[in-house]
N, C-alpha and C. Protein backbone atom coordinates (compact mmCIF):
# COMPACT_ATOMS: atom_id res chain seq x y z
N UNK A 1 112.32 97.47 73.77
CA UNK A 1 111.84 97.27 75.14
C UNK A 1 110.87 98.37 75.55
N UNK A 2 111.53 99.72 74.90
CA UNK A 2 110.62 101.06 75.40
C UNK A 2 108.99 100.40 74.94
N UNK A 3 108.72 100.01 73.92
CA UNK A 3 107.42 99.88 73.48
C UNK A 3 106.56 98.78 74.23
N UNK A 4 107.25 98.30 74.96
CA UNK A 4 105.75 97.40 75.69
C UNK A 4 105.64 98.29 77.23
N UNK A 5 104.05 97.63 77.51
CA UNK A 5 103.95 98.49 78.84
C UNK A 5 104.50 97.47 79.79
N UNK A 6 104.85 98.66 80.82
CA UNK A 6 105.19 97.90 82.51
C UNK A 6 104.17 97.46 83.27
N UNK A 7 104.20 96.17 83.52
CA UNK A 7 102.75 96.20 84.81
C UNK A 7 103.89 95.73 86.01
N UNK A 8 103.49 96.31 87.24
CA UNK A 8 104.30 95.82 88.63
C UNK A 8 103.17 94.44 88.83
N UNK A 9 104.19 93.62 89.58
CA UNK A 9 103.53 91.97 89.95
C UNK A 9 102.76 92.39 91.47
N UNK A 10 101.19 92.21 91.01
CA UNK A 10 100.65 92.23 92.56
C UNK A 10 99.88 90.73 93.47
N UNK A 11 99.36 90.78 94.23
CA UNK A 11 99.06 89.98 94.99
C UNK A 11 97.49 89.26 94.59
N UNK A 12 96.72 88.58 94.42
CA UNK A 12 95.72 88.29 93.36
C UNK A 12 95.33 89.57 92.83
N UNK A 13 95.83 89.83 91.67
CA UNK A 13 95.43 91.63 90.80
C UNK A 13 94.01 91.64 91.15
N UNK A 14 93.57 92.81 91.22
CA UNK A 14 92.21 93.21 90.92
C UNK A 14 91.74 92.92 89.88
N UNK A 15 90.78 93.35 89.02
CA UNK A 15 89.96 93.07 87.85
C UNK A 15 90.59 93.40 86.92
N UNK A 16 90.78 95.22 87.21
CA UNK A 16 91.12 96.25 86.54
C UNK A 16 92.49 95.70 85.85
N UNK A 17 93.30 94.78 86.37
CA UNK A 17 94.90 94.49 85.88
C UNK A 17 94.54 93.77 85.08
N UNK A 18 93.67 92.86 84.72
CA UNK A 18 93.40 92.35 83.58
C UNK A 18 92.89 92.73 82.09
N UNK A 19 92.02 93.87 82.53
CA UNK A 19 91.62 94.57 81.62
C UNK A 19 92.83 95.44 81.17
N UNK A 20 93.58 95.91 81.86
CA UNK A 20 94.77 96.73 81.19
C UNK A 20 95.17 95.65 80.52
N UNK A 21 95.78 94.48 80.83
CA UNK A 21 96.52 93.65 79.64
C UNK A 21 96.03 93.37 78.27
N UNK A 22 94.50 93.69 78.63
CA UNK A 22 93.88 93.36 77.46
C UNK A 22 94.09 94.05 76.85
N UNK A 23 93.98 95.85 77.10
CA UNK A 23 94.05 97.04 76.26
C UNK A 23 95.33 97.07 75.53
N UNK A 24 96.27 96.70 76.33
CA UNK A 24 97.80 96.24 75.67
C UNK A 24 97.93 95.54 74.90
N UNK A 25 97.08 94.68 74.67
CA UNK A 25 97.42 93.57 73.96
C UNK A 25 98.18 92.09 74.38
N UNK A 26 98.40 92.28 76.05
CA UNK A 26 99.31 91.17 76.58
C UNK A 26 100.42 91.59 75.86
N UNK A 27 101.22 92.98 75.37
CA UNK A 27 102.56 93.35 74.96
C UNK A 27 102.88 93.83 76.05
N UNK A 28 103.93 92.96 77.47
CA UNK A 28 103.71 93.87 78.69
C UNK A 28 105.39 92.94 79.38
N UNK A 29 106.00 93.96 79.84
CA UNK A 29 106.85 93.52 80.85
C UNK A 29 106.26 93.65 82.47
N UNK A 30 107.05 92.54 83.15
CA UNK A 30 107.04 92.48 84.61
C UNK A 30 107.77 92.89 84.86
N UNK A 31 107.90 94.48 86.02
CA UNK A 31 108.37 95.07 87.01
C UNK A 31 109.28 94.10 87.74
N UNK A 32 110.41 94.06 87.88
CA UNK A 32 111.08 93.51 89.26
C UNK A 32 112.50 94.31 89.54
N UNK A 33 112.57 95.56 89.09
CA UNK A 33 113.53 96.13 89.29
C UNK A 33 113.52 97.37 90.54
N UNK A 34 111.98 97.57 90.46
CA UNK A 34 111.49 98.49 91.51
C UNK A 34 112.12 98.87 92.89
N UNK A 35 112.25 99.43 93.38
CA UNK A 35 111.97 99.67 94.87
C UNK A 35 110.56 98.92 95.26
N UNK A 36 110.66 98.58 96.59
CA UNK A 36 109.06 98.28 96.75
C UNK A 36 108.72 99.44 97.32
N UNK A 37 107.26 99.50 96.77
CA UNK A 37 106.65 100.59 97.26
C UNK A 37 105.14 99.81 98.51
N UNK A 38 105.11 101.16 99.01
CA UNK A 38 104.56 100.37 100.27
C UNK A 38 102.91 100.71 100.32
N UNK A 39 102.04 99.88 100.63
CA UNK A 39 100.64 100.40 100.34
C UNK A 39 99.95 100.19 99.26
N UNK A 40 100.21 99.16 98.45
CA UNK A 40 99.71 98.86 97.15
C UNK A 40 99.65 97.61 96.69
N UNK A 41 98.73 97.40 95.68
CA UNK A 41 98.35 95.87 95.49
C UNK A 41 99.28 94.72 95.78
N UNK A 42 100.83 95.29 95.86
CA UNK A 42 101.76 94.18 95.45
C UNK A 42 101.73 92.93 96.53
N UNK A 43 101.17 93.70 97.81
CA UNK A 43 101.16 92.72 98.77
C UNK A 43 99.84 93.24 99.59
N UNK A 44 99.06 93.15 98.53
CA UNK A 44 97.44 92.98 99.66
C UNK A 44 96.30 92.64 98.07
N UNK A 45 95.34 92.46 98.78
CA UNK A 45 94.24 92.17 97.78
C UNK A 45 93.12 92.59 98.07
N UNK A 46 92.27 92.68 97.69
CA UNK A 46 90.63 93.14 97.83
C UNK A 46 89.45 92.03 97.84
N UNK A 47 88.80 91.88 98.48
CA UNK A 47 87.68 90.77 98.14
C UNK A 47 86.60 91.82 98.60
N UNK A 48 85.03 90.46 98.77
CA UNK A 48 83.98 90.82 98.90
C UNK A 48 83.47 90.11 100.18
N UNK A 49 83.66 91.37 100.96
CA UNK A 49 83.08 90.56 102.59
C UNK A 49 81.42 90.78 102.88
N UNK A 50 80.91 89.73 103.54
CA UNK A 50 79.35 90.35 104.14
C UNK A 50 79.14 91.73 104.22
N UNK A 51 80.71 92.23 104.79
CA UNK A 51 80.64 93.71 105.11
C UNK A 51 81.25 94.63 104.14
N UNK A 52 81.30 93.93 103.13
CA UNK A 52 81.53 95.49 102.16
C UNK A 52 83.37 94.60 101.91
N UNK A 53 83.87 95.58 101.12
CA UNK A 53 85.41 95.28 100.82
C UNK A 53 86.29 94.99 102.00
N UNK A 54 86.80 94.10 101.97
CA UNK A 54 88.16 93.71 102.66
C UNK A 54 89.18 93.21 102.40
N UNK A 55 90.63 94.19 102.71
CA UNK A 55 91.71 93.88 102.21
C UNK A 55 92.72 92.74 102.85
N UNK A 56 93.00 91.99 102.25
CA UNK A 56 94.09 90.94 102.93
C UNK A 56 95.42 91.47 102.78
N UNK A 57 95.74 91.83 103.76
CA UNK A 57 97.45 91.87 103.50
C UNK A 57 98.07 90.59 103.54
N UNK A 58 99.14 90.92 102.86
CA UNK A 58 100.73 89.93 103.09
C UNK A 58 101.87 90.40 103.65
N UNK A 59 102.24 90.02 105.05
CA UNK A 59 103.18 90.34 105.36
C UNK A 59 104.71 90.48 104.98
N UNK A 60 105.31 91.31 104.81
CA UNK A 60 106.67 91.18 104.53
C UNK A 60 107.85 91.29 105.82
N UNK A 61 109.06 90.88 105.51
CA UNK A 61 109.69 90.76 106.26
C UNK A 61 110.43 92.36 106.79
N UNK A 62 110.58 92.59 107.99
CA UNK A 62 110.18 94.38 108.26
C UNK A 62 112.18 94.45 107.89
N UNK A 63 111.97 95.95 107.22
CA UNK A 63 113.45 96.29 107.18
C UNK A 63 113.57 96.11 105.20
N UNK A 64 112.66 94.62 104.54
CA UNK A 64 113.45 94.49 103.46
C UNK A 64 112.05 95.24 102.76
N UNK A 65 111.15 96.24 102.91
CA UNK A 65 110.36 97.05 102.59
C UNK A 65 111.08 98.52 102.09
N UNK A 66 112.38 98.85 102.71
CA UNK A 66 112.91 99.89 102.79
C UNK A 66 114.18 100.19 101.55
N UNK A 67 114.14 100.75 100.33
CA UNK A 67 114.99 100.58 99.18
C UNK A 67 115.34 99.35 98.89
N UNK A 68 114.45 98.16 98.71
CA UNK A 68 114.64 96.45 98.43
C UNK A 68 114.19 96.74 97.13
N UNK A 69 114.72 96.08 96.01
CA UNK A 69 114.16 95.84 95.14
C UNK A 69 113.19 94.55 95.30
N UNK A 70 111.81 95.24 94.72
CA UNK A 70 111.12 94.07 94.82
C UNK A 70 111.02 92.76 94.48
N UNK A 71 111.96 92.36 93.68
CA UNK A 71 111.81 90.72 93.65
C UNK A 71 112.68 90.24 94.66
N UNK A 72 113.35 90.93 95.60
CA UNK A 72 114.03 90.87 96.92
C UNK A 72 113.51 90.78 98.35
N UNK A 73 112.20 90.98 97.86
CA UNK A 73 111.45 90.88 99.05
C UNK A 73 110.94 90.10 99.55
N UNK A 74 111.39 89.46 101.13
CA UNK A 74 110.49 88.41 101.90
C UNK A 74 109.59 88.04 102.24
N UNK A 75 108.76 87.41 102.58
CA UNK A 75 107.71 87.44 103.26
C UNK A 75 108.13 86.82 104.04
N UNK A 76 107.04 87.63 105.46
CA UNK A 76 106.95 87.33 107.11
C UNK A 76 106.17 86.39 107.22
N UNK A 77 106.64 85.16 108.26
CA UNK A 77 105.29 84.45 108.28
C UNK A 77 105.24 84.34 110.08
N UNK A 78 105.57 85.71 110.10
CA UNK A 78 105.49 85.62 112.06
C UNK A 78 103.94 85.45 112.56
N UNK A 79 103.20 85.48 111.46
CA UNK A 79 101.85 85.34 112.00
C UNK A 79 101.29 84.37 110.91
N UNK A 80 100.38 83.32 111.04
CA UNK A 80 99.81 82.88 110.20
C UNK A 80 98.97 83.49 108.87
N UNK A 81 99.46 84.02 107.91
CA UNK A 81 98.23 85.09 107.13
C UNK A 81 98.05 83.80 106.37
N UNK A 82 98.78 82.98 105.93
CA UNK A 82 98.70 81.88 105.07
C UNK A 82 96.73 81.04 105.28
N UNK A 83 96.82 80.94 106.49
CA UNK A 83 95.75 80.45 107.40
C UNK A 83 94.23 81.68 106.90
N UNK A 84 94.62 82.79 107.84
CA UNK A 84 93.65 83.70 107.72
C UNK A 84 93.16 84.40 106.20
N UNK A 85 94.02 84.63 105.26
CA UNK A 85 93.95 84.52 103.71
C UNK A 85 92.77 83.53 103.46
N UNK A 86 92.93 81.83 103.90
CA UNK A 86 92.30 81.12 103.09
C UNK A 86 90.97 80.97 103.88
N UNK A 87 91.15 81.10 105.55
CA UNK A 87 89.50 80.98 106.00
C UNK A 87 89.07 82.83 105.40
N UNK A 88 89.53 83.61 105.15
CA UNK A 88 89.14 84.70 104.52
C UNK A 88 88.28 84.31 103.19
N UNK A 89 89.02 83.75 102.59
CA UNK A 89 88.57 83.09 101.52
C UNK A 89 87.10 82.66 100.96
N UNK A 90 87.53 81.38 102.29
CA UNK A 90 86.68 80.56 102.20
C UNK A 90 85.00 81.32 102.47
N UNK A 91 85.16 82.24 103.81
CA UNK A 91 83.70 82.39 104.29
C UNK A 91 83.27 83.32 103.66
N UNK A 92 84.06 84.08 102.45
CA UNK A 92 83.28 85.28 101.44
C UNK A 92 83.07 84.41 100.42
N UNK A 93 83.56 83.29 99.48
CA UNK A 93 83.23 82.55 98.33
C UNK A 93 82.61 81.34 98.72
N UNK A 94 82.80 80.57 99.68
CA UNK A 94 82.13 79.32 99.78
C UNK A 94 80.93 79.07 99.17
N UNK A 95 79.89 80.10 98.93
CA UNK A 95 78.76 79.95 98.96
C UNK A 95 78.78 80.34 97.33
N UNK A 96 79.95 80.90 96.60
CA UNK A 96 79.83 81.25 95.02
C UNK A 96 79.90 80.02 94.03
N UNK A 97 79.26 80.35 92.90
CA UNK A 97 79.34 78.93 92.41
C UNK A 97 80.11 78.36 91.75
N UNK A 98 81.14 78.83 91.94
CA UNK A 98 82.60 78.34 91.51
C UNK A 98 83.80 77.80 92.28
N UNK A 99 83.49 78.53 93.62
CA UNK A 99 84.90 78.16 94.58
C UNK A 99 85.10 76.59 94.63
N UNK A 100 84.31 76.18 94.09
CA UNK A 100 84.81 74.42 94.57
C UNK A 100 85.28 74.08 93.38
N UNK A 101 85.44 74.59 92.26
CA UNK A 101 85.48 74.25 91.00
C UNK A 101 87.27 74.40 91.05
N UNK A 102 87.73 75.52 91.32
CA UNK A 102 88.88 76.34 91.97
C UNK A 102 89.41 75.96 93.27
N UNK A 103 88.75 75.37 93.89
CA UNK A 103 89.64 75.30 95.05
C UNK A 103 90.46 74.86 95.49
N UNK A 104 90.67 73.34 94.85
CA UNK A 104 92.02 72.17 94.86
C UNK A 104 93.07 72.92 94.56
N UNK A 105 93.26 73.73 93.64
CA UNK A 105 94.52 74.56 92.87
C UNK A 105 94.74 75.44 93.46
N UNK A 106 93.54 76.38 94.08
CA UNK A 106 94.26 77.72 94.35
C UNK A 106 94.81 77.06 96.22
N UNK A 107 93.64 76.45 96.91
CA UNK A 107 94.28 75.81 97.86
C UNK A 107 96.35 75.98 98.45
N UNK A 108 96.75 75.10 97.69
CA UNK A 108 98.14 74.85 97.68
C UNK A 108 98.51 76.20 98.25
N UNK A 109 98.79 77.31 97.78
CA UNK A 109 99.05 78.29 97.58
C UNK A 109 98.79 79.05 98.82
N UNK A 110 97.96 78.43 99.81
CA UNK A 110 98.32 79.20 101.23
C UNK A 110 98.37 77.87 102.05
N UNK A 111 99.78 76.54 101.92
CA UNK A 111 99.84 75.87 102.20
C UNK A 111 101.28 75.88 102.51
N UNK A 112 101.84 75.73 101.16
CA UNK A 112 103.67 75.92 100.67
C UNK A 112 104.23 77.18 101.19
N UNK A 113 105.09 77.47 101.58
CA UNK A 113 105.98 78.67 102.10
C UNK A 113 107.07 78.83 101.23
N UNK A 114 106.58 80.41 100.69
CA UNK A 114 107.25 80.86 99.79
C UNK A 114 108.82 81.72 100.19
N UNK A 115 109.65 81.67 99.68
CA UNK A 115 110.42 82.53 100.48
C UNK A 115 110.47 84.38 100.21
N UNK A 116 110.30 84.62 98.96
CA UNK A 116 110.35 85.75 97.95
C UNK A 116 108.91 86.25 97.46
N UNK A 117 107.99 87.47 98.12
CA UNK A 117 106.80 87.71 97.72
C UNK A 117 107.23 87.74 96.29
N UNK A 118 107.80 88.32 95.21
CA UNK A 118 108.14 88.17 93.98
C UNK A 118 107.22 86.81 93.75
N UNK A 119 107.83 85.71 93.70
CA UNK A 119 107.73 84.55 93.53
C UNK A 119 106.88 83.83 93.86
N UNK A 120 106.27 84.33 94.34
CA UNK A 120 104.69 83.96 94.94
C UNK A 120 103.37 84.51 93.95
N UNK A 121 103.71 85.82 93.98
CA UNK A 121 102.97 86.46 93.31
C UNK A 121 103.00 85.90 91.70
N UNK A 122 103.95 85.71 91.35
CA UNK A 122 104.11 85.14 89.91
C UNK A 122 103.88 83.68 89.48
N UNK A 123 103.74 82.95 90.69
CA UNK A 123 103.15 81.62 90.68
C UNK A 123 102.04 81.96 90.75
N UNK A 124 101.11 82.97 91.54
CA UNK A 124 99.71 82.87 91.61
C UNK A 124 99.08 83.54 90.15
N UNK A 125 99.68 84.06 89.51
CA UNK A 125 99.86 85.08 88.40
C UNK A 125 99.34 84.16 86.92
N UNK A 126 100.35 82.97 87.23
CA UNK A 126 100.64 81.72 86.32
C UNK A 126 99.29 81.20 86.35
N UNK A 127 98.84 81.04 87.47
CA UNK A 127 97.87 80.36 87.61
C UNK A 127 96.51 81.02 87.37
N UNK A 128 96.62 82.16 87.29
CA UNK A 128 95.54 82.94 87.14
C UNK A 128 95.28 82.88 85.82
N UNK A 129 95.90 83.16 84.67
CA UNK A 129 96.78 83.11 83.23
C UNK A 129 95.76 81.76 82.80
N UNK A 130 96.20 80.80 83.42
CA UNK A 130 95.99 79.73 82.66
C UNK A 130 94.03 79.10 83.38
N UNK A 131 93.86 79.63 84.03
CA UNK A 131 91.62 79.85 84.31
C UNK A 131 91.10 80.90 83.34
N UNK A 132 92.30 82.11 82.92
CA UNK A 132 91.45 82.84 81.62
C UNK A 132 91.60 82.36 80.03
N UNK A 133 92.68 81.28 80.27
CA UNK A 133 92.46 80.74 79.12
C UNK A 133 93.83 81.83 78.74
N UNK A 134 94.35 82.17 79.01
CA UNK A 134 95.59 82.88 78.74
C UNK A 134 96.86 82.38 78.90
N UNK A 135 97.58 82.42 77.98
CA UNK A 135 99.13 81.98 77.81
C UNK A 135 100.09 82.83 77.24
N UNK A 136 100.31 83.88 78.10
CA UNK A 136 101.00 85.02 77.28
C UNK A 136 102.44 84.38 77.88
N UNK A 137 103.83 85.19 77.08
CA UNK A 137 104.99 85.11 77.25
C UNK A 137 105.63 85.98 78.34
N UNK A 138 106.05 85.46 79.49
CA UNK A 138 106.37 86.39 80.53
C UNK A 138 107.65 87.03 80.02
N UNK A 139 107.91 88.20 80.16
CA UNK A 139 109.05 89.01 80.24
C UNK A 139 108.89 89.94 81.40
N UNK A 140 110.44 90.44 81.87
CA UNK A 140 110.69 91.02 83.12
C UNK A 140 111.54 92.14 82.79
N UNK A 141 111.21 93.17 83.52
CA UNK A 141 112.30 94.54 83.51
C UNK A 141 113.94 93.93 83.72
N UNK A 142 114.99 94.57 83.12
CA UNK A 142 116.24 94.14 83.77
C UNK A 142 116.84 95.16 84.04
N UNK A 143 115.96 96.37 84.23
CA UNK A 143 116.73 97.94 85.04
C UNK A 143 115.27 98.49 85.34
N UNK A 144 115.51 99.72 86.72
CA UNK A 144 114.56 100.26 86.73
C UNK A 144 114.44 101.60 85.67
N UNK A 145 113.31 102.03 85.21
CA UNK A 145 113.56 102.72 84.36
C UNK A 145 112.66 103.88 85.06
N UNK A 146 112.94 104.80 85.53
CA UNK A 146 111.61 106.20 85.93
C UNK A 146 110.89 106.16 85.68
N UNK A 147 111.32 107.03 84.35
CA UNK A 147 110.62 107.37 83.05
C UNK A 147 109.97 107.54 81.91
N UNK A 148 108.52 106.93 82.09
CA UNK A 148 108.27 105.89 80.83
C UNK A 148 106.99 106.69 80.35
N UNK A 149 106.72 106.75 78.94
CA UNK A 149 105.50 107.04 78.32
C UNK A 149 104.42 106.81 79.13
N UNK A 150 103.56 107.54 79.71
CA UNK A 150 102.43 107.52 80.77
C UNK A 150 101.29 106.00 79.90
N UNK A 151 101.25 106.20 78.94
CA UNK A 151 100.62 104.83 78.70
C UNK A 151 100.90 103.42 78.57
N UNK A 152 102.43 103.94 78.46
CA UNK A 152 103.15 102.34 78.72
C UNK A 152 103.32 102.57 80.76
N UNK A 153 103.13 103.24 81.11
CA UNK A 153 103.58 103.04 82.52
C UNK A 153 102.27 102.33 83.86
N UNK A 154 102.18 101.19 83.94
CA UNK A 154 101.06 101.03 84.70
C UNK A 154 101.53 100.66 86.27
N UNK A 155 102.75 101.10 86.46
CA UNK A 155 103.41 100.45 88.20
C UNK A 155 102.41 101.56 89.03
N UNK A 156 101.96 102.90 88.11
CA UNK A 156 101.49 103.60 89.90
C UNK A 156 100.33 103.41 89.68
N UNK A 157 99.03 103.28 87.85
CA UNK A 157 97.91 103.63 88.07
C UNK A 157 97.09 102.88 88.38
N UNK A 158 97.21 101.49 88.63
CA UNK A 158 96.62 100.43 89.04
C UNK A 158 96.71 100.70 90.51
N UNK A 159 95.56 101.42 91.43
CA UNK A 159 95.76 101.44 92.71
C UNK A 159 94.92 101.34 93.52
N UNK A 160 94.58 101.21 94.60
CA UNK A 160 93.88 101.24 95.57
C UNK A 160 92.77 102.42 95.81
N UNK A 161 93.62 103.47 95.49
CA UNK A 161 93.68 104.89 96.03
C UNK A 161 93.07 105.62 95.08
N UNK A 162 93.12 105.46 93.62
CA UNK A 162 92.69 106.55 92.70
C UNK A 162 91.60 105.06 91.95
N UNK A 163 90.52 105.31 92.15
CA UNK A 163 89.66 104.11 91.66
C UNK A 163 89.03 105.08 90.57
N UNK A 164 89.24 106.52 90.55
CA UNK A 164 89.10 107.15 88.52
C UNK A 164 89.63 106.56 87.59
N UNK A 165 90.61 106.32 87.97
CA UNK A 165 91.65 105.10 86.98
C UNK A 165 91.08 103.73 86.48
N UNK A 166 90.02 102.98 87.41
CA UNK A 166 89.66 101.98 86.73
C UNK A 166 89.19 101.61 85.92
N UNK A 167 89.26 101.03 84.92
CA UNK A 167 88.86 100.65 83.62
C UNK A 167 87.16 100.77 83.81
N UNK A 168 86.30 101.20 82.96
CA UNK A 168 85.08 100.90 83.24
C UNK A 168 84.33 99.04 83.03
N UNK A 169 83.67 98.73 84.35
CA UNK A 169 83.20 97.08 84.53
C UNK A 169 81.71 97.37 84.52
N UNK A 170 81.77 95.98 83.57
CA UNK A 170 79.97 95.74 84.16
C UNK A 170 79.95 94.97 85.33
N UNK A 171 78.66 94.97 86.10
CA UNK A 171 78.11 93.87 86.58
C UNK A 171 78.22 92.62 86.34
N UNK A 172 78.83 91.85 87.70
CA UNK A 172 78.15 90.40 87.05
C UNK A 172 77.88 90.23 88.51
N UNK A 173 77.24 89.17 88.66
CA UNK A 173 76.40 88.40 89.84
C UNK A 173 77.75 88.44 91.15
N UNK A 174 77.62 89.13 92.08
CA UNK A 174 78.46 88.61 93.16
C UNK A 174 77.50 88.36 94.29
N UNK A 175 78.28 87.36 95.39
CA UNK A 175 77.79 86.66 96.47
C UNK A 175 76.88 87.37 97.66
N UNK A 176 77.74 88.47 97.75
CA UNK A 176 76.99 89.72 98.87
C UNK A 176 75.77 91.08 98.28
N UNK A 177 75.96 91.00 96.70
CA UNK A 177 75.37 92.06 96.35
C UNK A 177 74.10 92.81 96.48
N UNK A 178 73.43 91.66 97.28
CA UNK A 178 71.93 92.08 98.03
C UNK A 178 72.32 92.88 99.52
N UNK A 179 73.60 93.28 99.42
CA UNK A 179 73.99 93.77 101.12
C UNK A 179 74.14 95.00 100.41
N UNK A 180 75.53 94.99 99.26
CA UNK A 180 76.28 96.43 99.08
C UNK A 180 76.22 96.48 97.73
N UNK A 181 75.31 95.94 97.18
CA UNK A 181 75.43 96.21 95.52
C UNK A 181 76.60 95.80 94.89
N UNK A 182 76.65 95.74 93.52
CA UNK A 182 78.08 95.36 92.71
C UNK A 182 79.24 96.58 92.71
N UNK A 183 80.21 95.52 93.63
CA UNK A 183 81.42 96.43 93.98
C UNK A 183 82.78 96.34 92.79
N UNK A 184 83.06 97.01 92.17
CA UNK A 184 83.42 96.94 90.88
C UNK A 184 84.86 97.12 91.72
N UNK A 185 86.21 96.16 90.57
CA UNK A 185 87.30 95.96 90.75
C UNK A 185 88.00 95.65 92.21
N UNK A 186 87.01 94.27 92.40
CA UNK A 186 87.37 93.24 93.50
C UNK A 186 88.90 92.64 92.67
N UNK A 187 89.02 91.63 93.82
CA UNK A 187 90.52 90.89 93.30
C UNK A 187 89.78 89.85 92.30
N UNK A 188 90.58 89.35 91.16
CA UNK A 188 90.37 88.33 89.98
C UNK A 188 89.55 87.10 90.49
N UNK A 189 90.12 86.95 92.06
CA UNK A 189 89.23 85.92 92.47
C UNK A 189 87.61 85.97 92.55
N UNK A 190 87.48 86.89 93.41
CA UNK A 190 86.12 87.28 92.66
C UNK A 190 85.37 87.44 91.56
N UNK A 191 85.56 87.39 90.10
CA UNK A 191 85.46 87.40 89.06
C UNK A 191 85.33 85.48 89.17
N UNK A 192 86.64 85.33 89.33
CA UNK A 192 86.13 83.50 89.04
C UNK A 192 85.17 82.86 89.94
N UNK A 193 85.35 82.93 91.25
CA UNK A 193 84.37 82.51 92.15
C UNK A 193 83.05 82.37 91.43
N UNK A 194 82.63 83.77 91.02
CA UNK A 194 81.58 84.01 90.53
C UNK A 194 80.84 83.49 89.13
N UNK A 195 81.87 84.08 88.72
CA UNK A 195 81.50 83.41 86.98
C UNK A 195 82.21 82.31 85.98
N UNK A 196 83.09 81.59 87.20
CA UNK A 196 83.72 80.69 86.72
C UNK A 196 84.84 80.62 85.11
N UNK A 197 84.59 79.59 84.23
CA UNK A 197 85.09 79.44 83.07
C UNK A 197 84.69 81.28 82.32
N UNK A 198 83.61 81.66 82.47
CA UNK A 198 83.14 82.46 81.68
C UNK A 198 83.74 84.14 82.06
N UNK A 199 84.73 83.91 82.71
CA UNK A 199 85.22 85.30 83.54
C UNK A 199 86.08 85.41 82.11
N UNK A 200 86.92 84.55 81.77
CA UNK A 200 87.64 85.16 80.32
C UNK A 200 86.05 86.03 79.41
N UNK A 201 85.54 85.86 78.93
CA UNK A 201 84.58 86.59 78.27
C UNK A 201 83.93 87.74 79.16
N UNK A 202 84.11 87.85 80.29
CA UNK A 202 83.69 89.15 80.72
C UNK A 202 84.73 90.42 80.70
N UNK A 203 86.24 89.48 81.11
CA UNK A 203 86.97 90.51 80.51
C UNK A 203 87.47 90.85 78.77
């Protein structure tokens, strides 16, 4: 078990989470033994707004943020994000030449009410998997473990916060880039929006 890496389950991953699997080899367990930690991909995402990056959160249910193990965790739906997620969506990709190609499928997905961010995230995960042409074998932590070989450990370096960490990306064509130039390690959606079928070959 020591020998494969950990990735924690986030909310559409960034770029960068894909490219780590690659470097792995797709030899990788899913995190669900965690604490949730607060402030990090697991429940927000990144896109490409007119105005530069914008993060979508996902609400969780307040209280089960606090020593929950994360596949224990709720989501809040005291406010519509389900709604604002997808017109989010819509008015940064509409215009890419893929979102319609994608959209019937990913659609659903801010439609259905999930009860367990866990479980959400790993349905959207599934689905992501199978547009790169990927079919790896899911496996899951069944303890938390601290302590792990810094290169098998990817729960903290995939972050928001330390963007030294990101894998180095090229360019490819995004929707706004005549505003803010190519903003490297948007969420996966961005990658497909954009380059459709051909996003497996860029990563």
């Amino acid at each position: 078990m020591h020998n494969s890496a950990i990735f924690p389950l986030f909310y559409l991953p960034p770029v960068s989470y894909f490219s780590a699997l690659n470097e792995v080899g797709y030899d990788f367990l899913i995190e669900r033994e965690e604490h949730f930690p607060k402030q990090t991909y697991r429940n927000r995402t990144r896109i490409y707004s007119p105005n530069g990056p914008l993060d979508l959160f996902l609400p969780v249910i307040k209280g089960s943020k606090y020593h929950t193990r994360v596949k224990d965790v709720k989501i809040s739906y005291d406010f519509k994000w389900q709604r604002l997620h997808w017109l989010s969506l819509e008015s940064c990709y509409r215009n890419s030449p893929y979102f319609e190609y994608y959209e019937d499928e990913l659609a659903p997905f801010y439609q259905k009410k999930f009860e367990f961010l866990f479980d959400y995230n790993l349905e959207i995960l599934q689905w992501i998997f199978k547009q790169l042409k990927k079919s790896p074998e899911l496996h899951f932590t069944s303890e938390y473990i601290k302590e792990l070989p810094a290169e098998l450990d990817y729960r903290t370096k995939l972050h928001f916060k330390t963007p030294e960490l990101i894998l180095p990306a090229k360019p490819y064509h995004q929707v706004f880039e005549d505003r803010a130039g190519f903003l490297p390690n948007m969420s996966i959606v961005d990658l497909l929006f954009n380059q459709g079928p051909q996003a497996k070959n860029y990563l």
